[in-house]
C-alpha atoms as a PDB file:
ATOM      1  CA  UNK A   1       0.000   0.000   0.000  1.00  0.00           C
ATOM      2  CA  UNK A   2       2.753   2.457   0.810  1.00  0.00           C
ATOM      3  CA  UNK A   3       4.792   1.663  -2.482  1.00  0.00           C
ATOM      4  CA  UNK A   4       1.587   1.911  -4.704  1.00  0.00           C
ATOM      5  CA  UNK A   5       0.749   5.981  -3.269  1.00  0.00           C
ATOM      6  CA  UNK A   6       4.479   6.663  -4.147  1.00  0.00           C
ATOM      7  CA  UNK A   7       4.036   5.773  -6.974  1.00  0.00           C
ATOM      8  CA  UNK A   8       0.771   7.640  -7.778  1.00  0.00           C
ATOM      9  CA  UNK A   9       2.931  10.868  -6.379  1.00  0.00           C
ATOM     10  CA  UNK A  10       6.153  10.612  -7.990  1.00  0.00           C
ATOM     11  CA  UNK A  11       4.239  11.317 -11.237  1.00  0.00           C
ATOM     12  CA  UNK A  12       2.293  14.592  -9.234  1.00  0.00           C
ATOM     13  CA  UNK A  13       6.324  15.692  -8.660  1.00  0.00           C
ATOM     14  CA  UNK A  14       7.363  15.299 -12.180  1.00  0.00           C
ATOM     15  CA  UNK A  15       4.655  17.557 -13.347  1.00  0.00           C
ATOM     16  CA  UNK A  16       5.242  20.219 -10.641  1.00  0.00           C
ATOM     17  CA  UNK A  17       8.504  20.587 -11.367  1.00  0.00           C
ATOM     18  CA  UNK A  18       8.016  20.541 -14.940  1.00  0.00           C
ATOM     19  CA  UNK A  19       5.036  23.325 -14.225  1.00  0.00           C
ATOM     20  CA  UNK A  20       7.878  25.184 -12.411  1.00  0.00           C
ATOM     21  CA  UNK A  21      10.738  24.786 -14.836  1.00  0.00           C
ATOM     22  CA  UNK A  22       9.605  27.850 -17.042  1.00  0.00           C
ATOM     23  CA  UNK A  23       9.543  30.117 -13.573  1.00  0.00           C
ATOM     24  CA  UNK A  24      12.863  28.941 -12.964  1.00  0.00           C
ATOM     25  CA  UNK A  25      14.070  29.815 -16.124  1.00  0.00           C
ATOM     26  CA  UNK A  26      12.229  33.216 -15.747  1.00  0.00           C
ATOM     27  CA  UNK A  27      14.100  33.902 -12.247  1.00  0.00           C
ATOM     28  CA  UNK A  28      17.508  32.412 -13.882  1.00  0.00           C
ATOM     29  CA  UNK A  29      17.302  35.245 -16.401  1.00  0.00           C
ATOM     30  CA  UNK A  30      16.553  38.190 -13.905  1.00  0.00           C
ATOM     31  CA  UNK A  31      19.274  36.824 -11.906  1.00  0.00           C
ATOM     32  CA  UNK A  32      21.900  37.237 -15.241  1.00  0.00           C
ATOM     33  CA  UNK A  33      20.449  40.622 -16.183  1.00  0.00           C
ATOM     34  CA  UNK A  34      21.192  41.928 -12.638  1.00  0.00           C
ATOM     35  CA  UNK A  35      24.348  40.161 -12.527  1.00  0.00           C
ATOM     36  CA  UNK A  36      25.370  42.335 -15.955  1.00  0.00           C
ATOM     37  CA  UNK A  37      23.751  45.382 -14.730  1.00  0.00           C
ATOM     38  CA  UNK A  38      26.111  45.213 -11.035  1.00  0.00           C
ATOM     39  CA  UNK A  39      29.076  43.949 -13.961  1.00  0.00           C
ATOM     40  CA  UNK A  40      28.382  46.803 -16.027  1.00  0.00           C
ATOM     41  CA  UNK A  41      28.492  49.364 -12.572  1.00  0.00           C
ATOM     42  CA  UNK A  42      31.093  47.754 -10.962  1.00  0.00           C
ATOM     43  CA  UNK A  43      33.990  50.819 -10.999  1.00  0.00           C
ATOM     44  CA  UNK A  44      30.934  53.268  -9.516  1.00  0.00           C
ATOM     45  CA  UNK A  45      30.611  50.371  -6.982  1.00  0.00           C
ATOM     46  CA  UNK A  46      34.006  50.550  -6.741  1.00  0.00           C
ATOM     47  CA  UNK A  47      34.292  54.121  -6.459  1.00  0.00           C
ATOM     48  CA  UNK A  48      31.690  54.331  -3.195  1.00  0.00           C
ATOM     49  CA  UNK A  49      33.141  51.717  -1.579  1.00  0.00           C
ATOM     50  CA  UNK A  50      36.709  53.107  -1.489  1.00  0.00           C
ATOM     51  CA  UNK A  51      34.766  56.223  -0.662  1.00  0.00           C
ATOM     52  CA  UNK A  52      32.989  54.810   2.401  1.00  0.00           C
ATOM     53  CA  UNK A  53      35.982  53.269   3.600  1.00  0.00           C
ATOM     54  CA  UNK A  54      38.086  56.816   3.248  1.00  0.00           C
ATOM     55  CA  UNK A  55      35.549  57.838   5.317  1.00  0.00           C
ATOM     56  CA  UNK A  56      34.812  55.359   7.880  1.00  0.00           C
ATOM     57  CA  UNK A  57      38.381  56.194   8.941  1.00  0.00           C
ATOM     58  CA  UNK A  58      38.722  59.664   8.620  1.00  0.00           C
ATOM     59  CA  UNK A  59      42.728  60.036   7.819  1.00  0.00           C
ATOM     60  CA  UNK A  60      44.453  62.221   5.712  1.00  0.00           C
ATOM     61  CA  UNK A  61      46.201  58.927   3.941  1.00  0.00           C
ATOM     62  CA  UNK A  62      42.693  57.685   3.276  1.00  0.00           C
ATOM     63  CA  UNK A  63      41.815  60.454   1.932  1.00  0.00           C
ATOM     64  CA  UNK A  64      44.842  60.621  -0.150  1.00  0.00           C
ATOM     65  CA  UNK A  65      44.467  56.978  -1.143  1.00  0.00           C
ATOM     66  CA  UNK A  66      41.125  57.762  -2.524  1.00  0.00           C
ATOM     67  CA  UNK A  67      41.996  60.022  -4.864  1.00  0.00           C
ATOM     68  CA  UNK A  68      45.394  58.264  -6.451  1.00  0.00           C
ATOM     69  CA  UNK A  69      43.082  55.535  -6.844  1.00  0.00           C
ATOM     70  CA  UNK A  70      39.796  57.504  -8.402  1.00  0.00           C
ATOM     71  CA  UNK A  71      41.460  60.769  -9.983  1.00  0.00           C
ATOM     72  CA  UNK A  72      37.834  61.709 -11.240  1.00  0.00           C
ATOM     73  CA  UNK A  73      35.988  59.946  -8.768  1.00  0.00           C
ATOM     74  CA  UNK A  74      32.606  61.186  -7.769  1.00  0.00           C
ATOM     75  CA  UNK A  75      33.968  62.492  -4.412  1.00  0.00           C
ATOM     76  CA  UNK A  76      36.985  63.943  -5.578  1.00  0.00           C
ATOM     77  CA  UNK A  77      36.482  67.262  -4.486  1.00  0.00           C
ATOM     78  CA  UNK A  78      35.108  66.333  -1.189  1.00  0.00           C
ATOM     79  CA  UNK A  79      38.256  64.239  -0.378  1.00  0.00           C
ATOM     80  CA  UNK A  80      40.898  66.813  -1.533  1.00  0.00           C
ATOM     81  CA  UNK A  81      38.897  68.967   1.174  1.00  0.00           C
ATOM     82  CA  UNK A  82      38.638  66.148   4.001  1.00  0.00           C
ATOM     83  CA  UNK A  83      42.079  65.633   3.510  1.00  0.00           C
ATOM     84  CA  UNK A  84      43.491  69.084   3.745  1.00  0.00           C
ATOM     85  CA  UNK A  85      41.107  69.224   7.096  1.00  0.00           C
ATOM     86  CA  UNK A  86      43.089  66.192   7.962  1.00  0.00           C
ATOM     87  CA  UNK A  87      46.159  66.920   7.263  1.00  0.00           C
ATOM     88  CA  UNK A  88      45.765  70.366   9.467  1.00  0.00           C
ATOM     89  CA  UNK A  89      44.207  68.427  12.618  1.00  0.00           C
ATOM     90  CA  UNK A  90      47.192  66.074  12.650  1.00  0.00           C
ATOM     91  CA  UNK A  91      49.746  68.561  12.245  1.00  0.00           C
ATOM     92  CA  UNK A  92      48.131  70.310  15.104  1.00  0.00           C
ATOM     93  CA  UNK A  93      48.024  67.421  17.070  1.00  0.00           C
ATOM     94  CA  UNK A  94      51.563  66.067  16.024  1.00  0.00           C
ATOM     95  CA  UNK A  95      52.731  69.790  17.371  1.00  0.00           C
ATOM     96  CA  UNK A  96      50.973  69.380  20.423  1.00  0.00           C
ATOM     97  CA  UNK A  97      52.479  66.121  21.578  1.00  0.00           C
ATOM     98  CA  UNK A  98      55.804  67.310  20.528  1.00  0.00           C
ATOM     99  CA  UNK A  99      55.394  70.565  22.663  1.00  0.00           C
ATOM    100  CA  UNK A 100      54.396  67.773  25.958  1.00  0.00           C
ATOM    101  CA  UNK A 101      57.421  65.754  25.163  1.00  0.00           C
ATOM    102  CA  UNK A 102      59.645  68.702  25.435  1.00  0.00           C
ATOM    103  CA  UNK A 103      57.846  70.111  28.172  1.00  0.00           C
ATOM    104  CA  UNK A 104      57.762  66.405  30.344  1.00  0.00           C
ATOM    105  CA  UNK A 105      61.818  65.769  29.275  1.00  0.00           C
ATOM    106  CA  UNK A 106      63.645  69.564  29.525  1.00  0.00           C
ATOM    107  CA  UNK A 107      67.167  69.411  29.165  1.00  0.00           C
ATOM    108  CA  UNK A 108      69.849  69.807  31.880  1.00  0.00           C
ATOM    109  CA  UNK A 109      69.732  73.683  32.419  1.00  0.00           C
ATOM    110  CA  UNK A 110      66.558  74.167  32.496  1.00  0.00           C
ATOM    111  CA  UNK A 111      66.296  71.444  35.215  1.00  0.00           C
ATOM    112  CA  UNK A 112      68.990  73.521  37.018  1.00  0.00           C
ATOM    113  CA  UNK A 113      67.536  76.620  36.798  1.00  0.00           C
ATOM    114  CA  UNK A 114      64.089  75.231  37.909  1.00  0.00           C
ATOM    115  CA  UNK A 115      65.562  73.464  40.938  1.00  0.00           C
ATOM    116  CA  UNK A 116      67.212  76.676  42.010  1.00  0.00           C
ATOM    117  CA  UNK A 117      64.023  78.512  41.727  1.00  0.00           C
ATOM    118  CA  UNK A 118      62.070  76.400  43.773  1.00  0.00           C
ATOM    119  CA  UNK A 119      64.849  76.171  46.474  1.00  0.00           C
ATOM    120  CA  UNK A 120      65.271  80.252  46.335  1.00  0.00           C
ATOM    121  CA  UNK A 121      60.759  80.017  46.480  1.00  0.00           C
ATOM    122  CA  UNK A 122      61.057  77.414  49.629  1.00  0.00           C
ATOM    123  CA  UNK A 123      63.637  80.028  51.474  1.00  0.00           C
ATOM    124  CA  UNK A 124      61.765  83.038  51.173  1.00  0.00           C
ATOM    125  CA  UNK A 125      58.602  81.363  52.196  1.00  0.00           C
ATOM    126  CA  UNK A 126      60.286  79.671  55.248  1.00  0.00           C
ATOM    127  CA  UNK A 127      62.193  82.566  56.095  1.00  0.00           C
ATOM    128  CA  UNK A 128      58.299  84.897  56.180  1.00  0.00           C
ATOM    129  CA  UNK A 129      57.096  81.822  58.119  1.00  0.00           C
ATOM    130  CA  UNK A 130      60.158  82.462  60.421  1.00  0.00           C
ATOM    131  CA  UNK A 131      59.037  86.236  60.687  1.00  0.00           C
ATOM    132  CA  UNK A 132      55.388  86.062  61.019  1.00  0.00           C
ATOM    133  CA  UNK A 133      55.744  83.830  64.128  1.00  0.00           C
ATOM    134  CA  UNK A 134      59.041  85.868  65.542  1.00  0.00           C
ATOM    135  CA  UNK A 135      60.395  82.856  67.648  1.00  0.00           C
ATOM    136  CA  UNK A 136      63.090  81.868  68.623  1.00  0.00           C
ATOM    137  CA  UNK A 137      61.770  78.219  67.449  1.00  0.00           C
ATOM    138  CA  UNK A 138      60.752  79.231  64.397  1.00  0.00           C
ATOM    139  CA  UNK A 139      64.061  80.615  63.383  1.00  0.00           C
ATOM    140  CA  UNK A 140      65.717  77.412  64.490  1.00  0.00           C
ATOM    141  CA  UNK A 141      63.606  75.717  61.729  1.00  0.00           C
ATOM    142  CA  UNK A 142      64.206  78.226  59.566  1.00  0.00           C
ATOM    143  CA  UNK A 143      68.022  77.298  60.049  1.00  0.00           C
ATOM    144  CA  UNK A 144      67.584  73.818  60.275  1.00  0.00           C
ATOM    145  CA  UNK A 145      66.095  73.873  56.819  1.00  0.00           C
ATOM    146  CA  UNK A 146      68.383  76.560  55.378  1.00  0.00           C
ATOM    147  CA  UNK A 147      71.196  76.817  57.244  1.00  0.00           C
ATOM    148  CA  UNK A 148      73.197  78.266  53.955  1.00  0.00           C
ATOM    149  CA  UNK A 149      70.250  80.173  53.283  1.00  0.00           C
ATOM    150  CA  UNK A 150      69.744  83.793  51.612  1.00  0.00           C
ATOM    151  CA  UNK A 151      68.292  85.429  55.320  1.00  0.00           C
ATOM    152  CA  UNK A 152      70.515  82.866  57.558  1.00  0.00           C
ATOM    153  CA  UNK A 153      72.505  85.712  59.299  1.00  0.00           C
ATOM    154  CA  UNK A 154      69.653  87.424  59.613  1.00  0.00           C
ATOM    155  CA  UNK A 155      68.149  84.405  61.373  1.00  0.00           C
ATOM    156  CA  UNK A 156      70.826  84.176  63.324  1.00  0.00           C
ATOM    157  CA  UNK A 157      70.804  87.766  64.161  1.00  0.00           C
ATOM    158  CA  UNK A 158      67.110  87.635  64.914  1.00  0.00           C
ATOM    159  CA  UNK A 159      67.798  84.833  67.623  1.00  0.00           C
ATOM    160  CA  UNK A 160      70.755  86.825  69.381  1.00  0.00           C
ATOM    161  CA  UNK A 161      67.555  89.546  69.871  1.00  0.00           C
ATOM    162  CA  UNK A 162      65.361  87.346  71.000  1.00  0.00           C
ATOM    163  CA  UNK A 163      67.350  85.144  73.619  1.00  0.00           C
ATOM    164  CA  UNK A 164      68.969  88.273  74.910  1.00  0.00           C
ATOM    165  CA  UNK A 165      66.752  90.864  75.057  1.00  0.00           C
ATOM    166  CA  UNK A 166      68.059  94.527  75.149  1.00  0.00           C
ATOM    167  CA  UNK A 167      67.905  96.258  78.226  1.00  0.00           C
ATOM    168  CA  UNK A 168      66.332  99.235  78.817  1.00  0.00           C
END
């Protein structure tokens, strides 16, 4: 029983598919026309792709790559413009860095000179420290941190007052 409906349906196939044969050819023949008409576009394709791409990663080289490869592309004018932007934003930030690099790593002098200006800042503020307070203490500090320092006889001087007071 099972072989005999088999058969009766292997025939009901063969006639669908026959049936369908002429819309496969149809479909098989839109599918080469559209395959021609993409063949026939293929450098535009081409061309917008590169373009997208250029874009997409927004360097000057990109840009630049674009238009060696599509001299009279269809965004030509757009990508000289894109890449002269470029261009400018990393020059600016190629001059930044550079200007932090010298700025982290100055050279021996200027390392000097800044150490000596800080130690000459640190003296003048321990030395009006020293001052404000006006003790014998405080000068002590003061000479204990400096004791070469710009206002050390002065320190020194202002102690000799202090301990020994003048007499009136």
């Amino acid at each position: 029983m099972v072989f005999a409906r088999m058969r009766l349906k292997v025939p009901g196939f063969c006639c669908i598919w026959a049936r369908n044969m002429k819309r496969v050819r149809a479909v098989l023949i839109l599918f080469l026309i559209v395959i021609a008409a993409v063949a026939a576009t293929v450098p535009a394709v081409q061309d917008e792709a590169n373009w997208v791409w250029a874009v997409s990663r927004d360097h000057a080289a990109d840009y630049s790559d674009y238009m060696r490869k599509w001299p009279k592309g269809i965004h030509i004018a757009e990508a000289r413009i894109k890449q002269d932007q470029r261009e400018w934003m990393e020059n600016k930030k190629s001059a930044i860095s550079q200007a932090y690099e010298e700025a982290a790593h100055p050279d021996a002098a200027t390392d000097a000179e800044y150490d000596h200006e800080k130690a000459m800042r640190m003296d003048s503020f321990f030395w009006k420290r020293a001052t404000n307070l006006n003790t014998v203490d405080a000068y002590q500090d003061y000479l204990r941190q400096f004791p070469n320092g710009q206002f050390a006889h002065q320190a020194q001087a202002q102690m000799g007052s202090l301990s020994h007071p003048a007499s009136q």
